[in-house]
Structure formats: C-alpha cells, structure tokens
N, C-alpha and C. Protein backbone atom coordinates (compact mmCIF):
# COMPACT_ATOMS: atom_id res chain seq x y z
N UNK A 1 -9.69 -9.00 -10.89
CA UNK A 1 -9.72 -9.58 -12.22
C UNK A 1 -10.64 -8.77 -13.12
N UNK A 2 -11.47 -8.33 -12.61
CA UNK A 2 -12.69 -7.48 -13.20
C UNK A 2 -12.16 -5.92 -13.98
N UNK A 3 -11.40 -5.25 -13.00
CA UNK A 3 -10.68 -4.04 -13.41
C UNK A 3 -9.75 -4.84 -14.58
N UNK A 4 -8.80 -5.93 -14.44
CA UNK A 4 -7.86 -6.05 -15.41
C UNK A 4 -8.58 -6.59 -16.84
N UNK A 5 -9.56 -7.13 -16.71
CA UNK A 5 -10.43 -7.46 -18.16
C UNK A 5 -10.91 -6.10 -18.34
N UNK A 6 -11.19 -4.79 -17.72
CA UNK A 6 -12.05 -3.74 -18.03
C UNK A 6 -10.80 -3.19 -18.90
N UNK A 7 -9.67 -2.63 -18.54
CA UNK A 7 -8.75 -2.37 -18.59
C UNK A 7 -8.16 -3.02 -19.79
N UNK A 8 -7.77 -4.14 -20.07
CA UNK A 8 -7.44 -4.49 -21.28
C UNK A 8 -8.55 -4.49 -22.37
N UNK A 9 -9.72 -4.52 -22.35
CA UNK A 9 -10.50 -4.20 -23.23
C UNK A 9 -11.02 -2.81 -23.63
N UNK A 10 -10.24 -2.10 -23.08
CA UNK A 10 -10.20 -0.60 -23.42
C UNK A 10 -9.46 -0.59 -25.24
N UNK A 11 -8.11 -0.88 -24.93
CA UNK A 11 -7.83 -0.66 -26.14
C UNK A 11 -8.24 -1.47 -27.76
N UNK A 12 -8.61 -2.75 -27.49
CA UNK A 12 -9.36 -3.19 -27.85
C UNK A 12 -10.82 -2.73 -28.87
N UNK A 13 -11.69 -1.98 -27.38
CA UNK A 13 -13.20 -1.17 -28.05
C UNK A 13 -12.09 -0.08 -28.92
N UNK A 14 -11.49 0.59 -28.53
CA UNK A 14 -10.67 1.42 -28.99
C UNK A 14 -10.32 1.55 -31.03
N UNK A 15 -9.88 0.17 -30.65
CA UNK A 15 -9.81 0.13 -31.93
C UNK A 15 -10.72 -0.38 -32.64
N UNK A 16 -11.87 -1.23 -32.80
CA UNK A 16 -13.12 -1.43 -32.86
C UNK A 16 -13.66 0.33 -33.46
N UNK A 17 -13.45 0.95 -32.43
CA UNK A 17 -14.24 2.52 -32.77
C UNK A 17 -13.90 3.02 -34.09
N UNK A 18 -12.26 3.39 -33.96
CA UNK A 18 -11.46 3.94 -34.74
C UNK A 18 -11.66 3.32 -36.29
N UNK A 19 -11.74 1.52 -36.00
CA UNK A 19 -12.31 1.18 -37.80
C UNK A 19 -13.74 1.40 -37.87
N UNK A 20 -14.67 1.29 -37.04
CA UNK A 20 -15.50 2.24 -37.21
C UNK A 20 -15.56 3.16 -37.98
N UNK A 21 -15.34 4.57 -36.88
CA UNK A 21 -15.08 5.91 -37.86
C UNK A 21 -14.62 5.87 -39.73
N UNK A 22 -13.26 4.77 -39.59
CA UNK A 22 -13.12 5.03 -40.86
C UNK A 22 -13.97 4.21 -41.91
N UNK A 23 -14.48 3.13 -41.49
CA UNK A 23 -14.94 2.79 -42.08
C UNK A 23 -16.75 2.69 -42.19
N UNK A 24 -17.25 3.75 -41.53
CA UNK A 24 -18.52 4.08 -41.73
C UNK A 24 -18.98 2.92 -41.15
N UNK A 25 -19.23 2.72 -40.36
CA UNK A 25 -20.27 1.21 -39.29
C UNK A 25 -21.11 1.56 -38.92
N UNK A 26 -22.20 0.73 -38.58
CA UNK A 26 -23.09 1.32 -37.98
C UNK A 26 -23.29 0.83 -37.02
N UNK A 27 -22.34 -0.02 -36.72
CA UNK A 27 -21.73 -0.68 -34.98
C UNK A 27 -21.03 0.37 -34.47
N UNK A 28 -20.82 1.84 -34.47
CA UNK A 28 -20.14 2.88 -33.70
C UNK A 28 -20.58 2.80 -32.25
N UNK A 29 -21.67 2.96 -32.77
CA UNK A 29 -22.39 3.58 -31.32
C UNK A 29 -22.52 2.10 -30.50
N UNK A 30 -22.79 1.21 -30.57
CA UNK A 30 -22.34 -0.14 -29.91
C UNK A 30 -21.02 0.05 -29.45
N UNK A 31 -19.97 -0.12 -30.16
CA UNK A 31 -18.86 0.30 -29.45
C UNK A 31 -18.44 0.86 -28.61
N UNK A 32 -19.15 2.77 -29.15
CA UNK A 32 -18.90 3.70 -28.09
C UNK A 32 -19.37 3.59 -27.06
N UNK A 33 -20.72 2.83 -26.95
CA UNK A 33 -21.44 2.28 -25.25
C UNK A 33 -20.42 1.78 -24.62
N UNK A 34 -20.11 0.53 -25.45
CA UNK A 34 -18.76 -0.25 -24.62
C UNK A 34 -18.06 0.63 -24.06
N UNK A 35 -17.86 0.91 -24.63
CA UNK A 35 -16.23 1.48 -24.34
C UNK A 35 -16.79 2.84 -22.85
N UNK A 36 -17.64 3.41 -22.81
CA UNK A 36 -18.49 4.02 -21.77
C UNK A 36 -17.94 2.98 -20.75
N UNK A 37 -19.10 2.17 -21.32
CA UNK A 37 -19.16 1.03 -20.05
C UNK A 37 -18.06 0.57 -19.38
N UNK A 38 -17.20 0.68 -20.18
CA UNK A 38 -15.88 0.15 -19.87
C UNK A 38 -14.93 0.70 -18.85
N UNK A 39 -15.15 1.78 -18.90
CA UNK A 39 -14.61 3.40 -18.05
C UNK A 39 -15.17 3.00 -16.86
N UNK A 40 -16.75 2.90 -17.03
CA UNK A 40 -17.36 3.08 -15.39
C UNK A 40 -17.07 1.74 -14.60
N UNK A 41 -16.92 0.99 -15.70
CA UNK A 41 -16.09 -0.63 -14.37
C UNK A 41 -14.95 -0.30 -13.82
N UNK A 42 -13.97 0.15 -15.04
CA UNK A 42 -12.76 0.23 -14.17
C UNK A 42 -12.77 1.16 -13.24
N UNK A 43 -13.66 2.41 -12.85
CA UNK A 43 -13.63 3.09 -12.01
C UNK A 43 -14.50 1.76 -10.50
N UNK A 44 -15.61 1.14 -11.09
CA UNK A 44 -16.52 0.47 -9.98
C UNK A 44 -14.94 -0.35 -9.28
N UNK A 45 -14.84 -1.14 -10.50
CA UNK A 45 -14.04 -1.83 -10.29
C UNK A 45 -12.45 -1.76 -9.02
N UNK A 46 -12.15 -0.46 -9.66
CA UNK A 46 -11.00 0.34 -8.95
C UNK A 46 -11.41 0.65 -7.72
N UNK A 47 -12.58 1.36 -7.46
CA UNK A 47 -12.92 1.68 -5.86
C UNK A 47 -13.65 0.57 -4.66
N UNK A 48 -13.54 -0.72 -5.53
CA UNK A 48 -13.67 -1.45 -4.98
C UNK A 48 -12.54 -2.26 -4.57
N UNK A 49 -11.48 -2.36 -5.58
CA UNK A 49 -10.08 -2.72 -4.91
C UNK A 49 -9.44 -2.14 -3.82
N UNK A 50 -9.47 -0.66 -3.90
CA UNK A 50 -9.20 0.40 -3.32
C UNK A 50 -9.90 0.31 -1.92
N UNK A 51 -11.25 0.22 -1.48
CA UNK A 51 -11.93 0.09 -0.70
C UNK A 51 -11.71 -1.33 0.47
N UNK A 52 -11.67 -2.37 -0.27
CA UNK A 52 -10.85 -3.74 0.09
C UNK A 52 -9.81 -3.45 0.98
N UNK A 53 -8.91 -2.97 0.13
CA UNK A 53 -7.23 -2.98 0.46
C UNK A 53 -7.48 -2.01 1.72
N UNK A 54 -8.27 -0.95 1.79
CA UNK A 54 -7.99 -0.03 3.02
C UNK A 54 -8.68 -0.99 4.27
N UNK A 55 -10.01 -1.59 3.83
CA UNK A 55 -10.57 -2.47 4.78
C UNK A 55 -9.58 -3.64 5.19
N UNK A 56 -9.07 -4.17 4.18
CA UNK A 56 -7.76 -5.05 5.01
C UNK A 56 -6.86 -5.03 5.85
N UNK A 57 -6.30 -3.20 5.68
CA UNK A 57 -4.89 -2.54 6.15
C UNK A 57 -5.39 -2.77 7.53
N UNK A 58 -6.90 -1.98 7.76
CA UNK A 58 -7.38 -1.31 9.18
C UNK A 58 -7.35 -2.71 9.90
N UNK A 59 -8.15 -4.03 9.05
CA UNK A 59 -8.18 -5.02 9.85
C UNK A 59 -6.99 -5.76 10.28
N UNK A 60 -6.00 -5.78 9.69
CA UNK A 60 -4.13 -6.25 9.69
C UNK A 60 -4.09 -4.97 10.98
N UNK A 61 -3.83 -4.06 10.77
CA UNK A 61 -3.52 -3.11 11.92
C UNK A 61 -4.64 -3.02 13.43
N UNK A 62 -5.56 -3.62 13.26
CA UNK A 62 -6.39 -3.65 14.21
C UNK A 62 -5.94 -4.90 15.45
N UNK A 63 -5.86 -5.99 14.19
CA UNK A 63 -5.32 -7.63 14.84
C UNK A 63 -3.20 -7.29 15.38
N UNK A 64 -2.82 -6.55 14.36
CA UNK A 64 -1.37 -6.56 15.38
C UNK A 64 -1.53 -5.73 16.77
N UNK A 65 -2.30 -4.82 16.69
CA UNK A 65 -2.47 -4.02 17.93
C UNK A 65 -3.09 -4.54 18.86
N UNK A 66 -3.62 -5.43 18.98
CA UNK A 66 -4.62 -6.46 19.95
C UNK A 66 -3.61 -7.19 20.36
N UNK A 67 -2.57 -8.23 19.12
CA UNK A 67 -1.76 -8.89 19.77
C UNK A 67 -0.90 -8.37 20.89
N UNK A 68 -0.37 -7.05 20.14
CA UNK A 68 1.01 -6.30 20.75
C UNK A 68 0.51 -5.80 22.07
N UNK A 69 -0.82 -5.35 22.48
CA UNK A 69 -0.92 -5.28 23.80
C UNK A 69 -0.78 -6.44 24.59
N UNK A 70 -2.13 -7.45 24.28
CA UNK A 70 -1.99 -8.89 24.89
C UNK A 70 -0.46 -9.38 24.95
N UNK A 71 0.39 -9.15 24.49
CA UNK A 71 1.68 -9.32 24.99
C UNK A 71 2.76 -8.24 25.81
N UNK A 72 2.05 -7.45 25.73
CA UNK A 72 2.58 -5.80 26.80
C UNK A 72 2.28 -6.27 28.08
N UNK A 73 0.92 -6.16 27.87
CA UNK A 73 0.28 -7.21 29.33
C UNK A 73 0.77 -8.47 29.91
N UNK A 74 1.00 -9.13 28.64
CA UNK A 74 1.21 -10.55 29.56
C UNK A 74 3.02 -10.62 30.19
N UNK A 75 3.64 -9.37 29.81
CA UNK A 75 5.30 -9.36 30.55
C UNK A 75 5.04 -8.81 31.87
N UNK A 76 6.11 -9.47 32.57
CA UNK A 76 6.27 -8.90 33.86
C UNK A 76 6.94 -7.61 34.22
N UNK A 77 6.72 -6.91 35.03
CA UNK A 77 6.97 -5.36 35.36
C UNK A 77 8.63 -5.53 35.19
N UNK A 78 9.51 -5.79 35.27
CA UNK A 78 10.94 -6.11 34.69
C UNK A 78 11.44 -6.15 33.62
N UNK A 79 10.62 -7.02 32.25
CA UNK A 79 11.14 -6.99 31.72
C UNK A 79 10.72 -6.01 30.71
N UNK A 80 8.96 -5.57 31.16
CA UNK A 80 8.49 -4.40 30.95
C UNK A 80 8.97 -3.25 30.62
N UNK A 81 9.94 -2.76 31.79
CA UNK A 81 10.93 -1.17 31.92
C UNK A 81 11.96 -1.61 31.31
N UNK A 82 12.76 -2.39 30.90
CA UNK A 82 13.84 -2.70 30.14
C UNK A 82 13.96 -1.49 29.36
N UNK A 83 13.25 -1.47 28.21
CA UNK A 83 12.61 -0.63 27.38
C UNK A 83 11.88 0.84 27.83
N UNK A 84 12.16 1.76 27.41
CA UNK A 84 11.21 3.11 28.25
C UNK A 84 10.16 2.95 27.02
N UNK A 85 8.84 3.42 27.74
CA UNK A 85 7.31 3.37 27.13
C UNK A 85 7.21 4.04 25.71
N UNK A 86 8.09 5.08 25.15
CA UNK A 86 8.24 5.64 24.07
C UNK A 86 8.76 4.75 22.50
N UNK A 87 9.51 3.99 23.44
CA UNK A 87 10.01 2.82 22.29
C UNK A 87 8.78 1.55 21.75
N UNK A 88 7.88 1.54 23.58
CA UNK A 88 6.61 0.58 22.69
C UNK A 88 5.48 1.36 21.57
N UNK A 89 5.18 2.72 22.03
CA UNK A 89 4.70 3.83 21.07
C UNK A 89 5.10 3.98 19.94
N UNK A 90 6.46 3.97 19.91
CA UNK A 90 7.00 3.81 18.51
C UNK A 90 6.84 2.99 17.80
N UNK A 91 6.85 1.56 18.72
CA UNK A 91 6.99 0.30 17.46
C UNK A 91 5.24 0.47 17.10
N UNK A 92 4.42 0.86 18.05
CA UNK A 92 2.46 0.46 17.48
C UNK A 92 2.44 1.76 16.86
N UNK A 93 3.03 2.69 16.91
CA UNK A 93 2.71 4.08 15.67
C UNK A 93 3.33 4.08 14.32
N UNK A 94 4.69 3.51 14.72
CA UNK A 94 5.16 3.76 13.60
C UNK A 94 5.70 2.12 12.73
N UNK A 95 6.29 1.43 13.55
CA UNK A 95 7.02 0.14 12.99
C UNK A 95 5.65 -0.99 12.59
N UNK A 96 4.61 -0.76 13.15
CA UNK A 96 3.96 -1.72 13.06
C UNK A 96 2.73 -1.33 11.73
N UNK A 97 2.59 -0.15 11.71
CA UNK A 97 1.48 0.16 10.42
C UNK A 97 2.68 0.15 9.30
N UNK A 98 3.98 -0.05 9.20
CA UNK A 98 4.93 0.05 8.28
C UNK A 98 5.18 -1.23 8.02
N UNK A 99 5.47 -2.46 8.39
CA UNK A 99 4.85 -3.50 8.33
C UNK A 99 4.24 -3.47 7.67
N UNK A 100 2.74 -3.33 7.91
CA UNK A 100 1.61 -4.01 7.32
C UNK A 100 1.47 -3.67 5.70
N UNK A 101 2.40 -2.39 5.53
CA UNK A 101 1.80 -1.78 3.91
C UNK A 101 3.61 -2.22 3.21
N UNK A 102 4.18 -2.37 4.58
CA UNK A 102 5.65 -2.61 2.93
C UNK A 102 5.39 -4.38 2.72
N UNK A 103 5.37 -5.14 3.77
CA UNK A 103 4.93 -6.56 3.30
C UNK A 103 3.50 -6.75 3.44
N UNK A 104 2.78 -6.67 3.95
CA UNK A 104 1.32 -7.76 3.72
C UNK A 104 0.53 -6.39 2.10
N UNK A 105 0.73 -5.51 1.91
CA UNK A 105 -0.47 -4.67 1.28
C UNK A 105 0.40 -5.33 -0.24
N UNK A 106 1.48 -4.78 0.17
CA UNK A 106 2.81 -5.04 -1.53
C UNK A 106 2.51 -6.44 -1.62
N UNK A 107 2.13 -7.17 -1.25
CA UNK A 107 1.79 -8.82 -2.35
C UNK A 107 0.56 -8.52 -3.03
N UNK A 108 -0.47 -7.62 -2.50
CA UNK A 108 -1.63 -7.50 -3.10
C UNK A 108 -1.22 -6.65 -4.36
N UNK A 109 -0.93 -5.77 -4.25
CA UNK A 109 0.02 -5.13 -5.66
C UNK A 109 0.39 -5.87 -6.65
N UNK A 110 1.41 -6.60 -6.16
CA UNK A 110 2.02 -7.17 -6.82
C UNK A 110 1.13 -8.33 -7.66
N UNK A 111 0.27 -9.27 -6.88
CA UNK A 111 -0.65 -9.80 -7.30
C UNK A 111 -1.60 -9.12 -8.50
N UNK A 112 -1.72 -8.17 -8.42
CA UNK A 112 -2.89 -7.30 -9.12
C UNK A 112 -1.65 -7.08 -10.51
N UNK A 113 -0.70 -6.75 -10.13
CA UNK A 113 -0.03 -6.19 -11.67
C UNK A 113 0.45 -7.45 -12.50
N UNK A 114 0.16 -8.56 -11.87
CA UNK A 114 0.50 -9.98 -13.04
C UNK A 114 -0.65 -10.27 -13.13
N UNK A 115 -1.40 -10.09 -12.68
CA UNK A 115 -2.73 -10.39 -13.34
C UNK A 115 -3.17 -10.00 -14.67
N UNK A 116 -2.60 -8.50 -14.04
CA UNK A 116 -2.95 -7.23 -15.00
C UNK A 116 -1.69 -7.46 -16.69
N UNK A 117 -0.72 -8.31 -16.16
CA UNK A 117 0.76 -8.50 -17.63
C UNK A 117 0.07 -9.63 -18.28
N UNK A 118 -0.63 -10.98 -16.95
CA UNK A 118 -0.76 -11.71 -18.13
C UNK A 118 -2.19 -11.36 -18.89
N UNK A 119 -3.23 -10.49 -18.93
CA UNK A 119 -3.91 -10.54 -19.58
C UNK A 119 -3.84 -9.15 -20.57
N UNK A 120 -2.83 -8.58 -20.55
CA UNK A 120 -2.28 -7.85 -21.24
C UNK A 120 -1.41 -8.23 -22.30
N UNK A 121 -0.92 -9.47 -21.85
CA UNK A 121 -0.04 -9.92 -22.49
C UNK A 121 -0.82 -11.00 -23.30
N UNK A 122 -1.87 -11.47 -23.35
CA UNK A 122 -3.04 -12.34 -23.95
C UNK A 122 -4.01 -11.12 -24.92
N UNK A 123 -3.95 -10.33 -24.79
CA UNK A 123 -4.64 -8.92 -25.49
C UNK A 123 -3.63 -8.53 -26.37
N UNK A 124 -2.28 -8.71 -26.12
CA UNK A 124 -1.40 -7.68 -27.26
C UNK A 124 -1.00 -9.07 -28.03
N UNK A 125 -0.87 -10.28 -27.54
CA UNK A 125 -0.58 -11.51 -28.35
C UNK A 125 -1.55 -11.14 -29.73
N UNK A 126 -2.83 -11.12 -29.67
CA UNK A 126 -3.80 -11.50 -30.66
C UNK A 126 -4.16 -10.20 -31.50
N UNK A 127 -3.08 -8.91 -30.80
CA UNK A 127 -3.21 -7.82 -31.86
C UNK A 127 -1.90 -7.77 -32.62
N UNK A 128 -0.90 -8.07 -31.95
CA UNK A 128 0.71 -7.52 -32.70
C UNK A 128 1.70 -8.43 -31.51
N UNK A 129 1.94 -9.88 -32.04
CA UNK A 129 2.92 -10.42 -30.98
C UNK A 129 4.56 -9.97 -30.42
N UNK A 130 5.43 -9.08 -31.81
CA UNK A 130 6.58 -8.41 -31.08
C UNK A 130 6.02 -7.30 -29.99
N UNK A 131 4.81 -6.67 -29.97
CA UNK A 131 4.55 -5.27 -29.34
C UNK A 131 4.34 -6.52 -27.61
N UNK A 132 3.54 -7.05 -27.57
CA UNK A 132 3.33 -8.44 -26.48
C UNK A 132 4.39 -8.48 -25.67
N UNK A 133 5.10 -9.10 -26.40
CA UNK A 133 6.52 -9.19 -25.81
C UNK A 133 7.15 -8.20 -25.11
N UNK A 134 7.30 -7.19 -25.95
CA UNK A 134 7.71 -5.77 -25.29
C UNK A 134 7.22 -5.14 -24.04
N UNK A 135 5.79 -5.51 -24.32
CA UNK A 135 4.97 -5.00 -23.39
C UNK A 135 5.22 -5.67 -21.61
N UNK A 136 5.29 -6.84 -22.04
CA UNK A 136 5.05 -7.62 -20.97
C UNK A 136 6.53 -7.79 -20.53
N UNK A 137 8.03 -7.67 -21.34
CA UNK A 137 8.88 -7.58 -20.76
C UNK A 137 9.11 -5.99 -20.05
N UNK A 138 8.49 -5.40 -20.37
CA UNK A 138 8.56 -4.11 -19.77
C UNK A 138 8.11 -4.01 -18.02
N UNK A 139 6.78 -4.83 -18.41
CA UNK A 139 5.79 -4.54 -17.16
C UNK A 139 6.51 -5.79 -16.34
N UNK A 140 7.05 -6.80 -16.66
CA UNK A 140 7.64 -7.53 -15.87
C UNK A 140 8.95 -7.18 -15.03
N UNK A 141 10.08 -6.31 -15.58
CA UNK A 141 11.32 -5.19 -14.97
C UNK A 141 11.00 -4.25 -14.17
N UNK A 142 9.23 -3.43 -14.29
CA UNK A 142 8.81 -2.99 -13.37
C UNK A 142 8.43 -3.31 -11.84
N UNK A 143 7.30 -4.56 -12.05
CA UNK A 143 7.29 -5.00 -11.11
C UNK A 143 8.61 -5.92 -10.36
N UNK A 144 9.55 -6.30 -11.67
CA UNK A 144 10.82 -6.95 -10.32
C UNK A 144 11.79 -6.00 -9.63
N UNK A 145 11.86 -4.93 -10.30
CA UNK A 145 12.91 -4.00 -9.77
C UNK A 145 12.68 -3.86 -8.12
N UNK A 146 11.62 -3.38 -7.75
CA UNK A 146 11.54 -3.37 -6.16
C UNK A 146 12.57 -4.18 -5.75
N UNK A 147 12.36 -5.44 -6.18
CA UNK A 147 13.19 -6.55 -5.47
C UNK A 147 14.91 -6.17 -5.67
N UNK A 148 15.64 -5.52 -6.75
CA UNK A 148 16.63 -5.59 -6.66
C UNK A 148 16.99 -4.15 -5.65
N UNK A 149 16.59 -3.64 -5.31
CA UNK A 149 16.89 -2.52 -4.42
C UNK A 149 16.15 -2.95 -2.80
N UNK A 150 15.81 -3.45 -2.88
CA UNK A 150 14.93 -3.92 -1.64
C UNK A 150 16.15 -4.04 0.11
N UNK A 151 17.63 -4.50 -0.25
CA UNK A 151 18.15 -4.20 0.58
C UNK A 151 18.43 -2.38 1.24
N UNK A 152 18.58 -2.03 0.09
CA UNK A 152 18.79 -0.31 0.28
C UNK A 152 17.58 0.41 0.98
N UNK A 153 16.39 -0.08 0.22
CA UNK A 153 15.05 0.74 0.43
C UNK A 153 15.09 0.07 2.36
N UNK A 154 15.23 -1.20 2.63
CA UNK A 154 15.38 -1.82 3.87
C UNK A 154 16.21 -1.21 4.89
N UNK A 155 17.36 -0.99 4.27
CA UNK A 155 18.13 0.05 5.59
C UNK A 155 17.95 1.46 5.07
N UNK A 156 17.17 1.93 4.39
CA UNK A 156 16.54 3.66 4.73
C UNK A 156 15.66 3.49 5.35
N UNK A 157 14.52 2.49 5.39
CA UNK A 157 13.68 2.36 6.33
C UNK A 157 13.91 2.02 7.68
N UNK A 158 14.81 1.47 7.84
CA UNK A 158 14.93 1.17 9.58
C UNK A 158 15.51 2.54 9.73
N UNK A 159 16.69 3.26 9.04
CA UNK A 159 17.01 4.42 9.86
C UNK A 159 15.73 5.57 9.89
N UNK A 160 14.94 5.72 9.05
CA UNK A 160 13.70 6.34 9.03
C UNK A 160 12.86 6.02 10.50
N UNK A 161 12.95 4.52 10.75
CA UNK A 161 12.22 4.07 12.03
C UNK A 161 12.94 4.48 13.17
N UNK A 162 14.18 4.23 13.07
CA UNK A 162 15.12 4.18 14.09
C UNK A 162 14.72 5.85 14.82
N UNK A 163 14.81 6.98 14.03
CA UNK A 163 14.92 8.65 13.95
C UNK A 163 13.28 9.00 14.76
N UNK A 164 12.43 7.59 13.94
CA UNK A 164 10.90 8.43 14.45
C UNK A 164 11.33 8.00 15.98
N UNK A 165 12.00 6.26 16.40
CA UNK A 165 11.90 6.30 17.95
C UNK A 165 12.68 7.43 18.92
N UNK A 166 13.56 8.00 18.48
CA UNK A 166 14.53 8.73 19.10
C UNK A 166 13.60 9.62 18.96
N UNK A 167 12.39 10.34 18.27
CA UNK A 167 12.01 11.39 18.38
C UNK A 167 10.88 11.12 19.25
N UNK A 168 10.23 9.83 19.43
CA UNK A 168 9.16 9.52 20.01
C UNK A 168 9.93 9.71 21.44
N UNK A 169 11.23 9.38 22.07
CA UNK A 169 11.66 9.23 23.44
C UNK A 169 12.01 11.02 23.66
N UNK A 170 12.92 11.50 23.03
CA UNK A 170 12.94 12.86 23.07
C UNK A 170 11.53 13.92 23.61
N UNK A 171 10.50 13.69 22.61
CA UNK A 171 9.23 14.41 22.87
C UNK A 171 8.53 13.84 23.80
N UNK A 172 8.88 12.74 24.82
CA UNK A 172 8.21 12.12 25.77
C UNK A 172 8.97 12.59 27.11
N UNK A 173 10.16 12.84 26.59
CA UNK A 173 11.03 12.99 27.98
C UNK A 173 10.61 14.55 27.78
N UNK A 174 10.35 14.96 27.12
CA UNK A 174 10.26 17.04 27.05
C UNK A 174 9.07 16.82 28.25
N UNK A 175 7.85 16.17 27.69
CA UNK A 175 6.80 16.30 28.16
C UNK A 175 6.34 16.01 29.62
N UNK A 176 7.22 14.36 29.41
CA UNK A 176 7.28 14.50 30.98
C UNK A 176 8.03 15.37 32.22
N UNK A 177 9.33 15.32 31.20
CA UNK A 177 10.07 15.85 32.05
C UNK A 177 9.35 17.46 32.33
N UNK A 178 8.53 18.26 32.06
CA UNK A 178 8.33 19.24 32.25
C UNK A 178 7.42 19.36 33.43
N UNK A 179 6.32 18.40 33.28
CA UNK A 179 5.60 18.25 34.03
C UNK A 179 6.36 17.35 35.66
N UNK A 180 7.44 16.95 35.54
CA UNK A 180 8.24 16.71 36.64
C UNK A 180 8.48 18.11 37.37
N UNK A 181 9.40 19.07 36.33
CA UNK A 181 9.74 19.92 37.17
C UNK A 181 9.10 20.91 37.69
N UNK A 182 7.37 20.97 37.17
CA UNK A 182 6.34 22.01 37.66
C UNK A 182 5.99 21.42 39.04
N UNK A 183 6.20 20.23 39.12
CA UNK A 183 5.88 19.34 40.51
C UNK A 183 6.86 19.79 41.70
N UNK A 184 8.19 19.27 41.19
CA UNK A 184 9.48 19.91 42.23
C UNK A 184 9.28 21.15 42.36
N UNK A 185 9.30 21.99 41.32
CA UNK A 185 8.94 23.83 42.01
C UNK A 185 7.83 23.87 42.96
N UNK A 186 6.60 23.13 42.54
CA UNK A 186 5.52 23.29 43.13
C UNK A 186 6.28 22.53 44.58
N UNK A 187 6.65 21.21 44.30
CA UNK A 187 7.03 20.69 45.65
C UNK A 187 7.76 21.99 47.31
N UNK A 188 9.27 22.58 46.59
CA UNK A 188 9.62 23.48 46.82
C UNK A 188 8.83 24.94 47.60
N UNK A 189 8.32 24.83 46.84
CA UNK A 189 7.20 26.42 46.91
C UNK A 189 6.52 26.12 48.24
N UNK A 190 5.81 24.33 48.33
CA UNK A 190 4.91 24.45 49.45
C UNK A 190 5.59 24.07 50.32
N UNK A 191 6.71 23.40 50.77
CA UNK A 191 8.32 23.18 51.74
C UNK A 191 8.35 24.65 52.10
C-alpha cells in the first residue's frame, strides 16, 4: 500500500512543482523534497515487496518439498517404482517451483496492481475524471487479459513440463546407464 500511495503521489508533487516553476512559489523547494522523498519510498518501498515475495516463494517451495518427500517416504516400494526416479526429480525441480510462481506468487501481483488502479483511479478522479476512467479501464484489460488466454498459456506449460520430464529421464538413463556399462566391461574384464 505504501509503494502505491508513493507512486500515485508522484504525479501529483509533479504537478505541484511545475505550477511552481511557473508561477514563482516559494513552496518549490518543499515540493521538490517531496517529490525526492517520494522516489526513495517507492524504491524502500519496492525492495521491500520484492524482498517479501522472494522470502515467501523460498518458504512455499521449502514447505512443498518437505511435504513431497514425507509422502515419497510414506509409499510403499511398489507403488514407489511405478514411476522411474527421474519423473519424481522432475515434478520437485521443475513442476513444483512452477506452481508456486504461476498460482500462489500471481495473486500477490495481481493483488498489488488493484490496489495500485484503485488508488490511481482516486488520484486521476480529483485531477481530470474522463482521463480516470481511461486510466483505470486500461489498467483493468491489463490485469484481466491473463485470464482470457490462461487456457493456451496452460497447455504450453504442461508441454514445456512434459519436455523438461522426458529430458530429466533421458539424462538419467545416459548417466546411469553409462555407469552400468563401465561395471559389465569391468564385470567381463575380471571373468
């Protein structure tokens, strides 16, 4: 909330300055502090959102990886191998930190940019109400569009997932399998 009040009161000091200038004030330099000041929140401000959101990701990705073992563990050796070990690698490398940032991080986004319309949209009301409107129907088509493509972006992503597991089983079978057949030669050699 802090960045989105810093942020809409940018343009605001902005113009404050500008009648300033023209009109000889001797509130400039008051202004121009602001408006300083204003910069270094939204930066405090910003690297503290920023800082949050990464501390959240690690902790969301910390807690699925705790679960996803505690349940590796708790299957029985059967239904265990069903699956070859490359496919559980895949889902904790790749399916599961993909997760956490296309649904749990994207509400925080999303959260942050209506925050950010309606008090944008309360800032351009009380300067120019057609520009308001505009504004906020703009920033509102932005943030919904995701949603109308969201099936498409959904099946490029599973085939994206699908390609990393086939590459995760591929480069597992190279690896092992290599180290199999240094064994059989070796086996061979000492026969």
């Amino acid at each position: 909330v802090g960045a989105a009040i810093a942020i809409i009161c940018q343009p605001i000091l902005l113009q404050d300055i500008i009648n300033g200038l023209v009109q000889g004030e001797k509130r400039l330099v008051f202004f121009l502090t602001l408006y300083v000041i204003s910069i270094i929140l939204i930066l405090i401000f910003e690297f503290l959102r920023k800082w949050i959101t990464a501390k959240y990701e690690a902790e969301l990705e910390k807690w699925f990886r705790s679960r996803m073992e505690k349940n590796l563990l708790a299957r029985n050796p059967t239904t265990f191998h069903e699956h070859s070990p490359q496919e559980y690698i895949s889902v904790i490398n790749n399916d599961m930190p993909s997760v956490v940032k296309e649904y749990y991080l994207e509400w925080n986004e999303i959260v942050f940019q209506l925050i950010m319309i309606v008090f944008s949209g309360m800032v351009l009301t009380s300067i120019y109400f057609p520009l308001a409107i505009i504004s906020v129907a703009t920033s509102l088509i932005i943030v919904c569009l995701p949603f109308c493509f969201k099936p498409l972006l959904q099946e490029k992503r599973e085939e994206s997932l699908e390609s990393m597991k086939a590459y995760n089983n591929k480069l597992s079978d190279l690896v092992f399998g290599y180290s199999e057949i240094r064994l059989n030669q070796m086996g061979t050699a000492i026969r």
